[in-house]
C-alpha atoms as a PDB file:
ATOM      1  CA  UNK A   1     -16.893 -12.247 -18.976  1.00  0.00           C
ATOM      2  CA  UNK A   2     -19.990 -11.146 -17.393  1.00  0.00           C
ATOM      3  CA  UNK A   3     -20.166  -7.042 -16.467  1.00  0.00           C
ATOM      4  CA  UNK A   4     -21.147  -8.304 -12.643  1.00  0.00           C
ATOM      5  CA  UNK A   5     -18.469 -10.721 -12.049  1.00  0.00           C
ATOM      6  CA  UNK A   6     -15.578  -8.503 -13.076  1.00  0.00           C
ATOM      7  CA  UNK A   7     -16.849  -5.935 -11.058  1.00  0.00           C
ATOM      8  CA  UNK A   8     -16.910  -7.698  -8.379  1.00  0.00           C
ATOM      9  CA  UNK A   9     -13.796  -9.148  -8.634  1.00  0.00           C
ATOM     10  CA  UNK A  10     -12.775  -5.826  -8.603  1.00  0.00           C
ATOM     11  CA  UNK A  11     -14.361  -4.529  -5.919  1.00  0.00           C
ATOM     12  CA  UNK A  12     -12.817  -7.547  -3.507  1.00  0.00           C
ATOM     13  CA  UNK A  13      -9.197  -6.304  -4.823  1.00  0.00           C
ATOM     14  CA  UNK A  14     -10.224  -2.494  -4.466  1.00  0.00           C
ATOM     15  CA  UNK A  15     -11.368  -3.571  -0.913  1.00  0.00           C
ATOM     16  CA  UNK A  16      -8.050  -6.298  -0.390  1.00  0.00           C
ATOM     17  CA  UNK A  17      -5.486  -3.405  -1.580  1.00  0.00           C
ATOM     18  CA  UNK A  18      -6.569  -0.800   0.611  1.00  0.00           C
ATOM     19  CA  UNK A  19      -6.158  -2.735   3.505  1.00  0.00           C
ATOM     20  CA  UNK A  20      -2.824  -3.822   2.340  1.00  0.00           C
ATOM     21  CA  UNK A  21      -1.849   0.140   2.000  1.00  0.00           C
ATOM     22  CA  UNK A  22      -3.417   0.436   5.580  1.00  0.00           C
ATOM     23  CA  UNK A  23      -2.067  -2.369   6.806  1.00  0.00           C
ATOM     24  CA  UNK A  24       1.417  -1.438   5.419  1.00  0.00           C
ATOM     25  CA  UNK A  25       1.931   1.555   6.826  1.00  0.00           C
ATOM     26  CA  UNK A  26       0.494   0.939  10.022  1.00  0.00           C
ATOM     27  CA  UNK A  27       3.600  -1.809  10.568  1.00  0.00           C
ATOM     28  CA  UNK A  28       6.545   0.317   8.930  1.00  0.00           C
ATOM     29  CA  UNK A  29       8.721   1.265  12.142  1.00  0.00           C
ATOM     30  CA  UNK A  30       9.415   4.749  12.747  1.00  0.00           C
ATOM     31  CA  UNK A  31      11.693   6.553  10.639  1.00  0.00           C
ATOM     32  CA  UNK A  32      12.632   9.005  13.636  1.00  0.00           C
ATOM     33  CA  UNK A  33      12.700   7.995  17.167  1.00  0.00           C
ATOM     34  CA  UNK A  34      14.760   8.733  20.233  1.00  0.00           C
ATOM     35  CA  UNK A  35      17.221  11.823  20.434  1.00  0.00           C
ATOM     36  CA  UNK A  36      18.649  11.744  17.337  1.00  0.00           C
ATOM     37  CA  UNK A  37      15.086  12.783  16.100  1.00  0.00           C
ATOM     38  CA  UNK A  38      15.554  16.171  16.999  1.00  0.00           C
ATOM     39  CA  UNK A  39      18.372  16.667  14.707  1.00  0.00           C
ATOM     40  CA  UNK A  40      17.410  14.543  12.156  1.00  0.00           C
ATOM     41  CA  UNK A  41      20.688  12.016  12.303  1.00  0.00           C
ATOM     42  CA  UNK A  42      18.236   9.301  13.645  1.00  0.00           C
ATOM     43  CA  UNK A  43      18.299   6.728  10.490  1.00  0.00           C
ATOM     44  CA  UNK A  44      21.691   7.969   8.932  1.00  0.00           C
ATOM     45  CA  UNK A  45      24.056   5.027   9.720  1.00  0.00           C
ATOM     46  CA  UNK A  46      21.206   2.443  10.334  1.00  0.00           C
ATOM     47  CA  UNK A  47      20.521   0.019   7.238  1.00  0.00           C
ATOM     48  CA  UNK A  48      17.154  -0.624   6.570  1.00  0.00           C
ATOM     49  CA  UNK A  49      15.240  -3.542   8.007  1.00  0.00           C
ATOM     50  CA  UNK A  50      14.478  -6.887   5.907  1.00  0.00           C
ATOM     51  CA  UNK A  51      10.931  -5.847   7.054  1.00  0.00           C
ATOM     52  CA  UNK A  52      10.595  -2.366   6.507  1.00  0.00           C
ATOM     53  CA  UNK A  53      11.788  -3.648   3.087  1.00  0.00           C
ATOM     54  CA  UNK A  54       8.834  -5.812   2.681  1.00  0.00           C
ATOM     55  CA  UNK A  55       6.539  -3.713   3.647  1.00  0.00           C
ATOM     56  CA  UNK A  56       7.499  -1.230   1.273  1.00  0.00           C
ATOM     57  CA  UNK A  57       6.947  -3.510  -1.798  1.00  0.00           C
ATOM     58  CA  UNK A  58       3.698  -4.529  -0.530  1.00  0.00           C
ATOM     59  CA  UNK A  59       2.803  -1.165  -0.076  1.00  0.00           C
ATOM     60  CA  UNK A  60       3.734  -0.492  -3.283  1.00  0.00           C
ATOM     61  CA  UNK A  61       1.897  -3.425  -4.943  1.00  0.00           C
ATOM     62  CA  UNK A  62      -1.047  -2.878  -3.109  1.00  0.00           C
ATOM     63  CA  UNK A  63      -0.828   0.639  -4.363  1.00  0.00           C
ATOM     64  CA  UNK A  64      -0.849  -0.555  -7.876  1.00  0.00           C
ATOM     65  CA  UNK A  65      -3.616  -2.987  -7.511  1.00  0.00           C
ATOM     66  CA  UNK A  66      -5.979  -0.627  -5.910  1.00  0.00           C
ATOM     67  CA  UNK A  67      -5.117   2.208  -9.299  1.00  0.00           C
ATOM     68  CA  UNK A  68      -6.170  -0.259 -11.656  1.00  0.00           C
ATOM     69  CA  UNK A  69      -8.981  -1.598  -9.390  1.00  0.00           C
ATOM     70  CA  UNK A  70      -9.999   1.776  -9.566  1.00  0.00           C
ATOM     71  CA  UNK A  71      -9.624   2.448 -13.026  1.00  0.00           C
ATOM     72  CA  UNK A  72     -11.596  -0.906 -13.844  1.00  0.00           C
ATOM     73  CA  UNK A  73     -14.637   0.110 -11.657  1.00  0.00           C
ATOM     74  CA  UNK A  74     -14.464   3.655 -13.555  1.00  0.00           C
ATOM     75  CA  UNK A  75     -15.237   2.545 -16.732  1.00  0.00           C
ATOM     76  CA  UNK A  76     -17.545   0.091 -16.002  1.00  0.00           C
ATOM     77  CA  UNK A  77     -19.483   2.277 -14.490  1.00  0.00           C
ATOM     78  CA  UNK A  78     -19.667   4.317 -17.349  1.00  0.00           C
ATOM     79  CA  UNK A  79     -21.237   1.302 -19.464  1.00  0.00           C
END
């Protein structure tokens, strides 16, 4: 494969992960909120949301993606 192509590809999934990290965290609902905040019982008997769930593995992947992203832009800029 041609040096310029893969680097751009990886540069568009650098670029696509990070906003899937922002964009990830930036939906997660709050772990602590109301009164039970201040003595940190506010999530204790509540079961996790299907979303929070979702957003948590696409956190996760996006986190993964933008490592070897990284990693891939690394060495070819060494060659």
């Amino acid at each position: 494969m041609n040096v310029v192509l893969v680097r751009n590809i990886a540069t568009i999934v650098l670029f696509l992960a990070g906003f899937g990290i922002i964009i990830g965290y930036l939906f997660h609902s709050p772990k602590a909120t109301g009164l039970g905040a201040i003595s940190g019982n506010a999530t204790v008997f509540r079961a996790r949301k299907p979303l929070d769930a979702f957003l948590d593995r696409v956190v996760a992947w996006s986190a993964v993606f933008f490592a070897l992203s990284s990693f891939v832009l690394a060495i070819l800029r060494q060659s």
